[in-house]
Protein backbone atom coordinates (compact mmCIF):
# COMPACT_ATOMS: atom_id res chain seq x y z
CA UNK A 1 0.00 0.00 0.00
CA UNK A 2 1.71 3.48 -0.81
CA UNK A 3 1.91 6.52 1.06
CA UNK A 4 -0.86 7.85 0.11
CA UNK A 5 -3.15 5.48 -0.03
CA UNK A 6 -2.77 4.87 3.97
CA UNK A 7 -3.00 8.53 4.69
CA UNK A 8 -6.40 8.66 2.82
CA UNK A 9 -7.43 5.23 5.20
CA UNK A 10 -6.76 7.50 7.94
CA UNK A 11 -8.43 10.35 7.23
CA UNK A 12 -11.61 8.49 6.53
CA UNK A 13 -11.21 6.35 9.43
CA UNK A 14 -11.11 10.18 11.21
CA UNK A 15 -13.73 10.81 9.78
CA UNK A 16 -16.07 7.80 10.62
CA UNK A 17 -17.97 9.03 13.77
CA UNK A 18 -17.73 6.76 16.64
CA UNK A 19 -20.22 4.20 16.91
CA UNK A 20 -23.40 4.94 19.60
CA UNK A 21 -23.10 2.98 22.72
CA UNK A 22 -26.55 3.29 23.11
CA UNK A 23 -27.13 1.31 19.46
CA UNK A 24 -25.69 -2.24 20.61
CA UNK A 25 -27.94 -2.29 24.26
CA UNK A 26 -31.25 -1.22 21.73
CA UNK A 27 -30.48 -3.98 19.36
CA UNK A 28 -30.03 -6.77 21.90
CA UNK A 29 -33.43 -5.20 23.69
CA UNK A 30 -35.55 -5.15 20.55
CA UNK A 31 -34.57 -9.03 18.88
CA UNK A 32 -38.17 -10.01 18.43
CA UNK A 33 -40.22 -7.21 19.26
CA UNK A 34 -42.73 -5.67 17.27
CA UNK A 35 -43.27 -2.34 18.59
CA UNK A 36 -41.54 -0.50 21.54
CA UNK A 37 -42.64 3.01 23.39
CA UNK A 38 -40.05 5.58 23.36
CA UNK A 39 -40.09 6.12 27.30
CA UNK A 40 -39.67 2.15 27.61
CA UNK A 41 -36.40 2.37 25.27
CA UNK A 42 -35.07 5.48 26.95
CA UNK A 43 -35.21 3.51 30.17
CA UNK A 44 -33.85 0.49 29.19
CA UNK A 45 -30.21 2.82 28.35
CA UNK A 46 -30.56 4.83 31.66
CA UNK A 47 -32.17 8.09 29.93
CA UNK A 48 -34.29 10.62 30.53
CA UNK A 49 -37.04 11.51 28.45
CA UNK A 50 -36.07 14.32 26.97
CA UNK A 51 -36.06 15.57 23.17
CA UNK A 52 -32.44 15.32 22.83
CA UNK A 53 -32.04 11.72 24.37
CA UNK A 54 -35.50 10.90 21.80
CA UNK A 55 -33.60 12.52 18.64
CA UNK A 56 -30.85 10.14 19.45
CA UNK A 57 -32.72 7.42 19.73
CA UNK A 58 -34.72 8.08 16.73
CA UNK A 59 -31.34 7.86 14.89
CA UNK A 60 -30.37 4.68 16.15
CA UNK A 61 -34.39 3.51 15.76
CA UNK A 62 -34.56 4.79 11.93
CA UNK A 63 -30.69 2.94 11.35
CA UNK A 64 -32.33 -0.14 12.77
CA UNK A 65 -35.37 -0.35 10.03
CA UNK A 66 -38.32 0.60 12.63
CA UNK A 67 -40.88 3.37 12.22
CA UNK A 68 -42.21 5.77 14.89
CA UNK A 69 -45.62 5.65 15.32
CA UNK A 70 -48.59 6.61 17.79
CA UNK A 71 -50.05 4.27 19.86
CA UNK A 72 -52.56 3.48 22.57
CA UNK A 73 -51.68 -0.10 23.26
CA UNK A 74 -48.10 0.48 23.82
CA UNK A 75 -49.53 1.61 27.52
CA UNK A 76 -51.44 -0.69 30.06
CA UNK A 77 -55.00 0.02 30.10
CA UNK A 78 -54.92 2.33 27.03
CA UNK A 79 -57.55 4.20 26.26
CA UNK A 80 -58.76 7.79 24.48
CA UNK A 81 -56.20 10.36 26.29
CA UNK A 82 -53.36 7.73 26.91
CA UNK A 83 -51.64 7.84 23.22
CA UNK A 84 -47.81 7.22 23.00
CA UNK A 85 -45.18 7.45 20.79
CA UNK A 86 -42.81 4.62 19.77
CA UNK A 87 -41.50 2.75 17.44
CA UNK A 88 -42.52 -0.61 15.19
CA UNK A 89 -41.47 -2.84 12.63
CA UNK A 90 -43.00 -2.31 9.33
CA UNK A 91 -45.19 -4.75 7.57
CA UNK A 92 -44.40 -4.02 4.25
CA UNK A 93 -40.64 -2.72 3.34
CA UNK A 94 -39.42 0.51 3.19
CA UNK A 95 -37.21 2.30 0.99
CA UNK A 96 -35.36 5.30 3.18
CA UNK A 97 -33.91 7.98 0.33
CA UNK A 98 -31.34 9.98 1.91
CA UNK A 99 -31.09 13.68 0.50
CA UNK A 100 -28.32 15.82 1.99
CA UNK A 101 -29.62 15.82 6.02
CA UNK A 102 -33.39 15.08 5.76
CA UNK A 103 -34.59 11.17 4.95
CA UNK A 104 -37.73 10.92 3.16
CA UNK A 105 -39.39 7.27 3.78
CA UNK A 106 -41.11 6.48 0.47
CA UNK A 107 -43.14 2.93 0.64
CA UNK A 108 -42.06 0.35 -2.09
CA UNK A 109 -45.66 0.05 -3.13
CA UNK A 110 -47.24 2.61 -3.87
CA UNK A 111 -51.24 2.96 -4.72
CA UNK A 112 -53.80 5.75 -5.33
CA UNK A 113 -53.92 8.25 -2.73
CA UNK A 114 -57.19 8.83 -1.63
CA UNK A 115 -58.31 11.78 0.59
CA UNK A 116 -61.75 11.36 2.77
């Protein structure tokens, strides 16, 4: 390997961001669940709830191939006020198009839209 070659390794090994700690604990947690709240994942790694630590996790979430949605049933007893946020595997897949900083989820199959 010459000379420059290495030094162009290295400076993209630089520039490789670390990986998330939080990101190995989340995988092991989630093996063979279907959906997840975002208070019961934050707890699991020793977090608050707070919008930073729930950005972070939406990262590592999104990375990992789940979706965020809205829920009642994630909670016990569930019901008309009690809605919370977390995450779920998709049925069908999902195609994630990356442009510059914002991802834009567009579904594989795609039918009519229809507005009520």
């Amino acid at each position: 390997m010459s000379f420059l070659e290495e030094m162009r390794k290295a400076g993209r090994q630089l520039d490789a961001l670390p990986p998330d700690p939080w990101r190995k604990i989340i995988a092991h947690a989630i093996d063979g669940v279907e959906a997840m709240s975002t208070v019961a994942l934050l707890d699991l790694v020793g977090a608050r709830p707070t919008t930073s630590n729930a950005r972070r996790l939406a990262a590592i979430m999104r990375d990992l191939k789940f979706i965020p949605i809205q829920s009642r049933r994630l909670l016990p007893g569930g019901f008309r006020d009690t809605v919370t946020r977390g995450w779920a595997r998709p049925l069908r897949g999902v195609k994630v198009e990356r442009q510059g900083a914002a991802a834009t989820r567009i579904n594989e199959k795609k039918g009519p839209r229809h507005v009520f």
